[in-house]
Protein backbone atom coordinates (compact mmCIF):
# COMPACT_ATOMS: atom_id res chain seq x y z
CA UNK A 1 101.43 121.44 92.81
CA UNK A 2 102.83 123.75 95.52
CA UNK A 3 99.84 123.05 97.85
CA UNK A 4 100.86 119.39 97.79
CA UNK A 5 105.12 120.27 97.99
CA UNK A 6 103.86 122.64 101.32
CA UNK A 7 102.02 119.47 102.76
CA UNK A 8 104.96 117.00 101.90
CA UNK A 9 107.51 119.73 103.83
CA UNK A 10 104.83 120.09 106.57
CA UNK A 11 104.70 116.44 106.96
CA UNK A 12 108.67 115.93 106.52
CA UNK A 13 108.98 118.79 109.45
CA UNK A 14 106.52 117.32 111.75
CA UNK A 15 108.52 113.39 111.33
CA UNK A 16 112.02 115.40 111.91
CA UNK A 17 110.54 117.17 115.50
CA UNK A 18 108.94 113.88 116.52
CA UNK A 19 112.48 112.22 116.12
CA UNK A 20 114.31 115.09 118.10
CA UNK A 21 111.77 114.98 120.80
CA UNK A 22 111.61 110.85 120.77
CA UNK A 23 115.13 111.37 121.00
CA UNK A 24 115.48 113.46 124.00
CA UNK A 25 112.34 111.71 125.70
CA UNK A 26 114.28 108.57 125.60
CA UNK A 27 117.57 110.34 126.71
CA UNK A 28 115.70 111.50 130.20
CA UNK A 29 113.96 108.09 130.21
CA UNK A 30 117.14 106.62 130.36
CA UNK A 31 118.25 108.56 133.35
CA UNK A 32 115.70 106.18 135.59
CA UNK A 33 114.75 102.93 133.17
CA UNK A 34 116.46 99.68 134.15
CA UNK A 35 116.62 98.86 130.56
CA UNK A 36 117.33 100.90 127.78
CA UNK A 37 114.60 102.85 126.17
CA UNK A 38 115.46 103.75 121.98
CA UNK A 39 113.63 106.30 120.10
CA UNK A 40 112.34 104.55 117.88
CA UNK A 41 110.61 102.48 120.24
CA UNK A 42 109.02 105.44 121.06
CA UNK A 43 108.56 106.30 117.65
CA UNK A 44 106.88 103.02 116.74
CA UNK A 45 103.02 104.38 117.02
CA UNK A 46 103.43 106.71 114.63
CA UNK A 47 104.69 105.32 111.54
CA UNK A 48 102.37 103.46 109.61
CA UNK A 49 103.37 100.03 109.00
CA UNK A 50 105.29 99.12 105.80
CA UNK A 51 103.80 97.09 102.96
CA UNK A 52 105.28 94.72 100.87
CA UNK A 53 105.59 96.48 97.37
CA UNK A 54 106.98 99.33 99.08
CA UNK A 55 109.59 96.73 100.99
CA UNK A 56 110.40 95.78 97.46
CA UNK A 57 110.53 98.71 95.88
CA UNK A 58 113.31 100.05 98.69
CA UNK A 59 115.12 96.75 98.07
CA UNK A 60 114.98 97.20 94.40
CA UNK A 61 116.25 100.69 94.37
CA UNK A 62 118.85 99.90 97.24
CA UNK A 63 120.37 97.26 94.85
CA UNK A 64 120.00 99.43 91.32
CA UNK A 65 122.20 102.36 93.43
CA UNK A 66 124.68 100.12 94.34
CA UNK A 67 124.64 98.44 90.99
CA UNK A 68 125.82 102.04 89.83
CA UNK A 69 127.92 102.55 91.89
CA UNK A 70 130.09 99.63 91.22
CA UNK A 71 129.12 100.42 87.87
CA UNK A 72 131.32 103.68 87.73
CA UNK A 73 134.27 102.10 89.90
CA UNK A 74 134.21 99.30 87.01
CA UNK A 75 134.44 102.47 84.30
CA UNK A 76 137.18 104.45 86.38
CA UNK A 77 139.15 101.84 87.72
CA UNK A 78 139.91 104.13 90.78
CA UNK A 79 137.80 103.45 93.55
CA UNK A 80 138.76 106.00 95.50
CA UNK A 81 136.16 108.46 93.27
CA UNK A 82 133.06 106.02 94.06
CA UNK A 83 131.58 107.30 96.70
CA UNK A 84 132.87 111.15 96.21
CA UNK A 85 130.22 113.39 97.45
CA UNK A 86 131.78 116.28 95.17
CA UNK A 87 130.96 113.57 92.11
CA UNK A 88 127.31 113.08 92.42
């Protein structure tokens, strides 16, 4: 179990320094490209594509958040507490 949590944090570290240097790439790109060049354009040959239960199950978990979130707004009747970061 900890070999696997090192390879997920090895694999979450390597997306978050492709990102910074996509982002930075496309920042100096910018400097002489007539059009503009976005990070994740540059990012799109390395993520695999999506497939569709994992498109669902995003979509489904997107909707059962927000579900509960409205949820708790219903129960307080203050909205103002909803999206609280101190509440979660």
């Amino acid at each position: 179990m900890e070999f696997s949590a090192m390879v997920d944090a090895l694999k979450e570290a390597d997306a978050h320094r492709r990102e910074e240097t996509a982002y930075w790439v496309s920042r100096i790109m910018n400097c002489f490209a007539s059009k503009p060049i976005k990070p994740a354009d540059l990012l799109e040959p390395f993520r695999p594509p999506k497939t569709s239960a994992e498109i669902v199950n995003e979509r489904n978990e997107f909707f059962k958040n927000f579900y509960n979130q409205r949820k708790e707004v219903k129960a307080d009747g203050d909205s103002s507490t909803a999206f609280d970061k101190n509440k979660r």
